[in-house]
Protein backbone atom coordinates (compact mmCIF):
# COMPACT_ATOMS: atom_id res chain seq x y z
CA UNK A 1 20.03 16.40 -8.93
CA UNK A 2 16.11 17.04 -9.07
CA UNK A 3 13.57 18.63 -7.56
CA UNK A 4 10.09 17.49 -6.88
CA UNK A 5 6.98 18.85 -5.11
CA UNK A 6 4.56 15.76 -3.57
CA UNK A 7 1.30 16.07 -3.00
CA UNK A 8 -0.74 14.06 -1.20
CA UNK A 9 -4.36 14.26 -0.74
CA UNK A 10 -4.02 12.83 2.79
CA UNK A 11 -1.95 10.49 4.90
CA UNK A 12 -2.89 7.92 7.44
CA UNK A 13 -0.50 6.60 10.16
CA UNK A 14 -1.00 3.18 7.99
CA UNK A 15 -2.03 2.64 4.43
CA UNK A 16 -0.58 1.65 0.46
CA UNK A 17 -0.26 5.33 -0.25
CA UNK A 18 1.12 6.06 2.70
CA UNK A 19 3.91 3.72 3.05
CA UNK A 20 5.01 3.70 -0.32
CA UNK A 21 5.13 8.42 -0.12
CA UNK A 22 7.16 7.46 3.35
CA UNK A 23 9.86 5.04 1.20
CA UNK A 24 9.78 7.03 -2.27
CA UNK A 25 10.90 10.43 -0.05
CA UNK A 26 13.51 8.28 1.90
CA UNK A 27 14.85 6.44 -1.45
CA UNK A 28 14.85 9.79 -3.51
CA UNK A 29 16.67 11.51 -0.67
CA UNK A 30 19.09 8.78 -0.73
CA UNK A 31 19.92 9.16 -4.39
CA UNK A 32 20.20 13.04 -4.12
CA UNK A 33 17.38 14.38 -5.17
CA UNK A 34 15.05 17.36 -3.09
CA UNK A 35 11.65 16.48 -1.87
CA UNK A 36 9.28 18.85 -0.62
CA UNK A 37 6.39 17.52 0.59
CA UNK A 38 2.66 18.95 0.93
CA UNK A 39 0.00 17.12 2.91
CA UNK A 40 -3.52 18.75 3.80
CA UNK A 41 -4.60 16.30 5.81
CA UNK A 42 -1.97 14.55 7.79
CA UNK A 43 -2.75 11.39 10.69
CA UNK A 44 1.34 10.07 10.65
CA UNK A 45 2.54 9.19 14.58
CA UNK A 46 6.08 10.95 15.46
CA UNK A 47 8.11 8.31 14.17
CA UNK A 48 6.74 8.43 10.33
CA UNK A 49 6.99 12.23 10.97
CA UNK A 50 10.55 11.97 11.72
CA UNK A 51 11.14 9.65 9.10
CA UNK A 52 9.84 11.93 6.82
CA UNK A 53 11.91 15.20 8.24
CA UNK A 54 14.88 13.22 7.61
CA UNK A 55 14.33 12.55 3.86
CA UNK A 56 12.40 15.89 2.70
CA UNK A 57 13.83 19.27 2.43
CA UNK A 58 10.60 20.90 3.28
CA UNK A 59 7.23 19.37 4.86
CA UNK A 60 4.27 20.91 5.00
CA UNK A 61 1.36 18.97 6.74
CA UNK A 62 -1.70 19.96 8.07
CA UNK A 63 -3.83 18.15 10.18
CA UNK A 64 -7.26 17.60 10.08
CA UNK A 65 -8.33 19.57 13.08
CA UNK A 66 -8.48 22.68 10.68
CA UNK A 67 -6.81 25.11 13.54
CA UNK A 68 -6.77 29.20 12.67
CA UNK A 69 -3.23 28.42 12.00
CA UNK A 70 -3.52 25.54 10.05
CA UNK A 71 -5.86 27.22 8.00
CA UNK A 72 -3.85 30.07 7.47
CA UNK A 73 -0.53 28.10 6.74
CA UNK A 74 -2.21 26.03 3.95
CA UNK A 75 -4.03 29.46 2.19
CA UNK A 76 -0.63 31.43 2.22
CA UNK A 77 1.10 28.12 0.80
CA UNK A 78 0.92 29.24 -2.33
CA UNK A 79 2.26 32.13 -2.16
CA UNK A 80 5.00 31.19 -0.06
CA UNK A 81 5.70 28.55 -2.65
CA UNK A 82 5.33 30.50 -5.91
CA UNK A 83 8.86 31.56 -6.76
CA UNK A 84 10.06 28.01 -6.42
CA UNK A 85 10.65 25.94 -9.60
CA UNK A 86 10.41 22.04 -9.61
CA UNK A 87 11.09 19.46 -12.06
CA UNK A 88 8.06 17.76 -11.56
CA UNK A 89 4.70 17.71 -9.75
CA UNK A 90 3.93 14.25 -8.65
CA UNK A 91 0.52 14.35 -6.79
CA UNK A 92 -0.80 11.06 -5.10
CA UNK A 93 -4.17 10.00 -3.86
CA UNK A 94 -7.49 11.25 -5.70
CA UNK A 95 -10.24 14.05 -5.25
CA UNK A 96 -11.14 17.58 -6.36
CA UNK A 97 -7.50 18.90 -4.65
CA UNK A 98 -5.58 17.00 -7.85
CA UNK A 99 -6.59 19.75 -10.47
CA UNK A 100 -6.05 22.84 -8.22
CA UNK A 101 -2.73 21.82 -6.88
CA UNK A 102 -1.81 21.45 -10.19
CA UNK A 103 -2.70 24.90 -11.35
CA UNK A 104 -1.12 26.66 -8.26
CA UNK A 105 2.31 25.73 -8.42
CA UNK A 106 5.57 26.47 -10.98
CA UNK A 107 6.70 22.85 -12.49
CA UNK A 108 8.34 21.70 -15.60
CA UNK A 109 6.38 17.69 -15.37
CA UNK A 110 3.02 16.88 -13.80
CA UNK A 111 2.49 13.25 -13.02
CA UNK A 112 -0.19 12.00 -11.35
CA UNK A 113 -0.21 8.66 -9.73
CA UNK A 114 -3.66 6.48 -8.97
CA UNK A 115 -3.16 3.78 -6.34
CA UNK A 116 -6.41 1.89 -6.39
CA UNK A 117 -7.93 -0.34 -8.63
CA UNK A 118 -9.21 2.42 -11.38
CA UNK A 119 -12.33 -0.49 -12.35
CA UNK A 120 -15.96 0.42 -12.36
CA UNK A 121 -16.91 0.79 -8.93
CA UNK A 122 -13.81 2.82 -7.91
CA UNK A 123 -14.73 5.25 -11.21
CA UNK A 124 -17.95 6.19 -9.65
CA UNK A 125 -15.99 8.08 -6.78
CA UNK A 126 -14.53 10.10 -9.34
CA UNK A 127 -15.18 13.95 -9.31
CA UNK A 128 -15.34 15.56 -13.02
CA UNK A 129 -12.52 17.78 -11.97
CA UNK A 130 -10.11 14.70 -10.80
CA UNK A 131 -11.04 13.03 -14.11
CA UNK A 132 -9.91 16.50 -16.02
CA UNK A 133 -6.84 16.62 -13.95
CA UNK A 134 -5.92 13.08 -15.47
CA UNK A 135 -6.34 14.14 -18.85
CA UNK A 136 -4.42 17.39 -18.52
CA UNK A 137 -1.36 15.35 -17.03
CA UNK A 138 1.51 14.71 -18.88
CA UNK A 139 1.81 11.22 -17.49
CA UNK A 140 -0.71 9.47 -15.49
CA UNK A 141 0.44 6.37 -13.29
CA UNK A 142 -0.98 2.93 -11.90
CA UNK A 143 -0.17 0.67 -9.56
CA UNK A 144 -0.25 -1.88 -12.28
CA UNK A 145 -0.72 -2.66 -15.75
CA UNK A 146 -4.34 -4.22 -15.22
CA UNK A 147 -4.96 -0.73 -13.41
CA UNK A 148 -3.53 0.75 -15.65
CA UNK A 149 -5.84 -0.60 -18.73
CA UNK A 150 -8.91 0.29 -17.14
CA UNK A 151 -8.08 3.94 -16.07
CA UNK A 152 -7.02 4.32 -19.74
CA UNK A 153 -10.14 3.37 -21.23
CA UNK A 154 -11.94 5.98 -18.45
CA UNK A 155 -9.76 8.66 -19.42
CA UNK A 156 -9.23 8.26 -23.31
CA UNK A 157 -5.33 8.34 -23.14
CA UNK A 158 -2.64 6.71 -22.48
CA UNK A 159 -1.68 5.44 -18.28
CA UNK A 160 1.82 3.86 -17.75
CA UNK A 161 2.49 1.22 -15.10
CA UNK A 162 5.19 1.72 -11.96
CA UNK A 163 4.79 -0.19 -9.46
CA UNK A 164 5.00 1.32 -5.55
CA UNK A 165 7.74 1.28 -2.96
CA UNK A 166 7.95 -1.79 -0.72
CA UNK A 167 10.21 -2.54 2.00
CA UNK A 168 12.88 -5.68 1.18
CA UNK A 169 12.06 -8.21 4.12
CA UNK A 170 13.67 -11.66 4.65
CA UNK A 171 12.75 -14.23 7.07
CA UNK A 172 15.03 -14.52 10.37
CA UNK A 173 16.45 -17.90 11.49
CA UNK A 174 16.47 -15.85 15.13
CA UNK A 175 12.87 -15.76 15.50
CA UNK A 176 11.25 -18.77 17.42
CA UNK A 177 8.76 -20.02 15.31
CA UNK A 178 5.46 -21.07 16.87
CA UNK A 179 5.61 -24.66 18.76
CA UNK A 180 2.78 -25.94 18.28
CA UNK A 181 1.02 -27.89 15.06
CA UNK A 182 -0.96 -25.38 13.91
CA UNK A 183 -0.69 -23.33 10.25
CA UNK A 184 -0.10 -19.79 11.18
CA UNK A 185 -1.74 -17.28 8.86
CA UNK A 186 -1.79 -13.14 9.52
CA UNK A 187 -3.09 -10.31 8.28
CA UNK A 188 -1.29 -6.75 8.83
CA UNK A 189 -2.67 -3.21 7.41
CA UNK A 190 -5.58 -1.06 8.22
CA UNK A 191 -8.44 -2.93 10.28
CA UNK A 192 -11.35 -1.94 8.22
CA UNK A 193 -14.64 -4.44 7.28
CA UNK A 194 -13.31 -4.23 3.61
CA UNK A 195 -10.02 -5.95 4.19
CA UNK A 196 -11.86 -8.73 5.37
CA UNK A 197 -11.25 -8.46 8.73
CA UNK A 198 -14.93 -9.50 9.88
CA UNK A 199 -14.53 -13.09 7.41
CA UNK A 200 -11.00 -13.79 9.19
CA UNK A 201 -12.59 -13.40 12.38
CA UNK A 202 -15.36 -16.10 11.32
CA UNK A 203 -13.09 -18.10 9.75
CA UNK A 204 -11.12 -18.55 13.39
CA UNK A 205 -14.15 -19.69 15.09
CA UNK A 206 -15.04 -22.66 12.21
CA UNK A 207 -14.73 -26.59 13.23
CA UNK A 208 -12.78 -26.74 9.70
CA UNK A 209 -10.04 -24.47 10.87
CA UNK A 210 -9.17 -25.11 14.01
CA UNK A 211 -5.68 -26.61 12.57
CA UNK A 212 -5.40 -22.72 11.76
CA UNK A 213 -4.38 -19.88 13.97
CA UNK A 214 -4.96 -16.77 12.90
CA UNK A 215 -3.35 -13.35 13.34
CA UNK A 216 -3.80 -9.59 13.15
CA UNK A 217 -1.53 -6.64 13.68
CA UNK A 218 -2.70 -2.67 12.73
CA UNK A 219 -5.70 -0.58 14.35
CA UNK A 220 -9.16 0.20 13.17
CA UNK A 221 -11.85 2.09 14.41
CA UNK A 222 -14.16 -0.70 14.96
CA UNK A 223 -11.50 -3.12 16.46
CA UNK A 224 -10.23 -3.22 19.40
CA UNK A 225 -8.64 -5.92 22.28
CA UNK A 226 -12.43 -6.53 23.72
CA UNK A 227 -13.28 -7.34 20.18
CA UNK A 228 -10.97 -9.93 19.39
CA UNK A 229 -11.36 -11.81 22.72
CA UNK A 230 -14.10 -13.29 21.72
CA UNK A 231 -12.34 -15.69 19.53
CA UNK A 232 -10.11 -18.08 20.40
CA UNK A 233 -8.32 -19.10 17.73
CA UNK A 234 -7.74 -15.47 16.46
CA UNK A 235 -4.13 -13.32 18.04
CA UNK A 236 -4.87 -9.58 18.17
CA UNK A 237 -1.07 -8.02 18.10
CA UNK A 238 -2.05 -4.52 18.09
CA UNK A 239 -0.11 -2.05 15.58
CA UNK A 240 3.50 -2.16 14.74
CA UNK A 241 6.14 1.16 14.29
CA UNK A 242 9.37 -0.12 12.63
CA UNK A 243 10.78 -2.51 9.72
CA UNK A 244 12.14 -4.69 12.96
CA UNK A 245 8.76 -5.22 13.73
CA UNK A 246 7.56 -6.28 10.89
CA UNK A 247 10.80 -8.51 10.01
CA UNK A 248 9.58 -10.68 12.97
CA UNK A 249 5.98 -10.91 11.45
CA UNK A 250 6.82 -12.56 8.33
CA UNK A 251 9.27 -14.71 10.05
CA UNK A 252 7.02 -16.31 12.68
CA UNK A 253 4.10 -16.55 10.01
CA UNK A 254 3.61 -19.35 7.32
CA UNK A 255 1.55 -17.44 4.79
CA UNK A 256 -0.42 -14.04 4.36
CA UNK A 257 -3.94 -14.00 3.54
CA UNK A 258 -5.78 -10.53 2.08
CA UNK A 259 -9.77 -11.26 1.83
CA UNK A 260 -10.30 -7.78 0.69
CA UNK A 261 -13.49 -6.31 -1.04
CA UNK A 262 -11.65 -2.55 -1.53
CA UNK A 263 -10.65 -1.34 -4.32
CA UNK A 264 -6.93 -2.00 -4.21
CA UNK A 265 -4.53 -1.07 -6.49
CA UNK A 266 -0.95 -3.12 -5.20
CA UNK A 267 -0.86 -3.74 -2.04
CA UNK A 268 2.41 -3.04 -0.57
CA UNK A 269 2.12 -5.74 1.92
CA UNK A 270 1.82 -8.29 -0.46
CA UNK A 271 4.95 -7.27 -2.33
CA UNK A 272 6.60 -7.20 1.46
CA UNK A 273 5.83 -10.48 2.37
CA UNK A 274 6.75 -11.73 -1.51
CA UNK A 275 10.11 -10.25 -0.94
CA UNK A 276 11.00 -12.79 2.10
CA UNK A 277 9.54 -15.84 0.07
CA UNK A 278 6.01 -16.00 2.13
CA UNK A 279 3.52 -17.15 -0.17
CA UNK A 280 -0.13 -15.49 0.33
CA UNK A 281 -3.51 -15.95 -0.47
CA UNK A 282 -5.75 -12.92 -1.90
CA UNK A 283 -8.59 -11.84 -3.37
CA UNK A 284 -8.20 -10.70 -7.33
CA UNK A 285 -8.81 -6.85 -6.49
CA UNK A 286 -6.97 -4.20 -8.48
CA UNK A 287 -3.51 -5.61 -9.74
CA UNK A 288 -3.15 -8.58 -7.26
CA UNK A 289 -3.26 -10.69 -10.55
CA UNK A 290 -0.02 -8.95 -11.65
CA UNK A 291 1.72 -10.69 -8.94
CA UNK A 292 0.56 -13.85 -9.42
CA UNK A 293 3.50 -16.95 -9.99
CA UNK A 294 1.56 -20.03 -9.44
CA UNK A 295 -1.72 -21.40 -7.40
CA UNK A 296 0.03 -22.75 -4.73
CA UNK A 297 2.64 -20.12 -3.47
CA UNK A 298 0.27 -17.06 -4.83
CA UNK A 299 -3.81 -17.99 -4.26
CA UNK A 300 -6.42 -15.63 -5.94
CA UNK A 301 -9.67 -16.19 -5.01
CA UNK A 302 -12.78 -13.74 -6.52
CA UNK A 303 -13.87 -11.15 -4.24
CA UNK A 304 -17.30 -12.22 -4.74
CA UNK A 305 -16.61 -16.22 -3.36
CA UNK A 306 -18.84 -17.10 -0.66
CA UNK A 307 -17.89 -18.31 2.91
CA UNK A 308 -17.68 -21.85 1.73
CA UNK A 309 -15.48 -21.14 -1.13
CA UNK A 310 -13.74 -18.44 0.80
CA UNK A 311 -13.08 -21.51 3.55
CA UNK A 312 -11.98 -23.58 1.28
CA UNK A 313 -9.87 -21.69 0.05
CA UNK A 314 -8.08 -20.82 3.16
CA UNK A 315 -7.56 -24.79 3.98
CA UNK A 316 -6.09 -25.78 0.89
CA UNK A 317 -3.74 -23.12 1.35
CA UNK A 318 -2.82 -24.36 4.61
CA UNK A 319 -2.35 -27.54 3.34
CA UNK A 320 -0.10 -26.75 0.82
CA UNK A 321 1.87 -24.74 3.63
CA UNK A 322 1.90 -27.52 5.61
CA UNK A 323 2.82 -30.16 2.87
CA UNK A 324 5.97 -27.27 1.47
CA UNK A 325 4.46 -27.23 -1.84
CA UNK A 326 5.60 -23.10 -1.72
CA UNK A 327 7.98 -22.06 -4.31
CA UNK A 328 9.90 -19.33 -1.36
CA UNK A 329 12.61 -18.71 -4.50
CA UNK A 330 10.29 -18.00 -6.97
CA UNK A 331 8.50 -15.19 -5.06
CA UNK A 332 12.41 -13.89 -3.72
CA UNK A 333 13.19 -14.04 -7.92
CA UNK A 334 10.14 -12.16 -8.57
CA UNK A 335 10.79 -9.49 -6.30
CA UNK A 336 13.91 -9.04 -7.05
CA UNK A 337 13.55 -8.31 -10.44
CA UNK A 338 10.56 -6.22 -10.94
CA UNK A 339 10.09 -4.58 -6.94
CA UNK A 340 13.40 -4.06 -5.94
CA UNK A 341 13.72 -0.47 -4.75
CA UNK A 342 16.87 0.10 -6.98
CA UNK A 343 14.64 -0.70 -9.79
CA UNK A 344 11.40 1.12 -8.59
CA UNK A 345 14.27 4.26 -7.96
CA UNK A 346 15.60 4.27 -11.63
CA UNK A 347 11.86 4.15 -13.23
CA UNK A 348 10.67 7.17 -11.08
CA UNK A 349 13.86 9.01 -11.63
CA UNK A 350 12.96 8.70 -15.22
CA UNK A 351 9.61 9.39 -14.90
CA UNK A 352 10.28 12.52 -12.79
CA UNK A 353 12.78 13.94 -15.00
CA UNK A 354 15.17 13.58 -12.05
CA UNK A 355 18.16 11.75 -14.34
């Protein structure tokens, strides 16, 4: 079996990154293989941090409070690390930390893995030295293949496509759905402006969409329960811990929307909803196209739409909610045979020189 260092540039209690380092280190434990895992700046509640003791043989994550000991821990890493031998390096995230880690440590592979959208905008936040620890990889990675394409044409060579870890999630005949005669829509991630929290929110409070209720689970700095009060038509859930939790969110919703304006590579939350046949609408950020199976069950929109087209949007996709016009097996199929875990395993077992 293999052995693989991960790095991480950082790790929020929620996030794409995050979620998918959480299910490759249980999935790779699973199948045999070592993980140890190196985060310098580290936000994960207990229960991700147990989640991840169980699956790694070694963790090592700071947080960002910068402590004497901290500090000292993550300069003497190194050298506590340097007679170890891995198979591979496989470093996640992006900054100036990707081309020293991968000088400092003993490995036989180095893949790197970008998770956002690699176009224009997201270049521009691009150091030199992340840009020269792409080149000097022996395999850089995207989220998907439109990703992939434009990060290629950045770096000059060649950037494969592997898709992230998502959770399998099905829809529970156990769950009451909602009584009354409204569409229910939801949104569940990180509560930032860029996910399109603030449009959802005026969206709610619009004559046009009052057949609409809205919903939110996850935590953000600028959101709290005082915040969403003020709109009626818009259910603040708070944050959820566990794959229970978040079985009973896709099975009391009838689609999920993403407005986003980041820079987003695959979101793992659309591939989680996909995987229980709930059909979404999105944005056309990063690979979201990639995922696309037709205009009913799987809406882009641009990320540039105005309100009105934004709200328009949003109403036709209710109504074709409302009139079952959702192909639920064709997003299952989908799934199924490109996001299954077993398959995501095999290609980063290859990848990793882990067979």
């Amino acid at each position: 079996m293999g052995k693989v260092l991960l790095f991480s540039t950082q790790m929020l209690n929620t996030g794409g990154i995050e979620s998918h380092v959480i299910e490759f280190c249980r999935k790779m434990s699973g199948a045999g293989h070592s993980i140890d895992l190196i985060v310098p700046k580290c936000k994960l509640d207990d229960s991700n941090f147990k989640n991840l003791k169980r699956s790694c043989s070694k963790l090592y994550l700071f947080n960002q409070n910068h402590s004497w000991f901290d500090v000292l821990q993550s300069l003497f890493l190194p050298i506590r690390l340097m007679f170890n031998s891995y198979d591979s390096l496989y470093t996640n995230g992006q900054g100036k930390t990707i081309f020293w880690v991968s000088k400092l440590f003993r490995y036989k592979k180095f893949v790197h893995h970008h998770h956002t959208s690699g176009d224009e905008f997201d270049q521009k936040t691009w150091p030199k030295s992340y840009i020269k620890a792409m080149q000097n990889a022996d395999e850089v990675v995207a989220c998907s293949f439109i990703n992939a394409e434009r990060i290629s044409k950045k770096i000059k060579r060649p950037v494969i496509s592997v898709p992230v870890f998502s959770r399998k999630l099905y829809v529970s005949e156990f769950v009451n759905k909602h009584k009354d005669s409204k569409i229910h829509f939801g949104y569940y991630g990180r509560l930032i402006p860029e996910k399109g929290v603030d449009l959802i929110c005026k969206l709610s409070e619009d004559e046009d969409c009052k057949q609409i209720c809205f919903h939110l689970w996850g935590t953000g700095q600028h959101y709290t329960v005082e915040y969403f009060k003020k709109y009626p038509n818009l259910v603040y859930h708070g944050s959820f811990n566990s794959k229970d939790e978040l079985q009973i969110i896709v099975s009391v919703l009838d689609g999920y929307i993403l407005l986003s304006r980041h820079h987003e590579g695959l979101p793992v939350s659309i591939l989680e909803v996909m995987s229980a046949g709930l059909p979404w609408l999105s944005t056309n950020k990063g690979g979201i196209p990639d995922l696309f199976i037709d205009p009913k069950s799987t809406r882009l929109i641009g990320s540039n739409a105005s309100y009105n087209e934004f709200k328009e949007a949003v109403i036709q996709f209710s109504s074709d909610c409302r009139n079952k016009l959702i192909n639920k097996e064709g997003l299952i199929k989908m799934y199924a045979e490109k996001y299954s875990s077993d398959i995501i395993t095999s290609k980063w077992e290859s990848l990793l020189n882990l067979n």
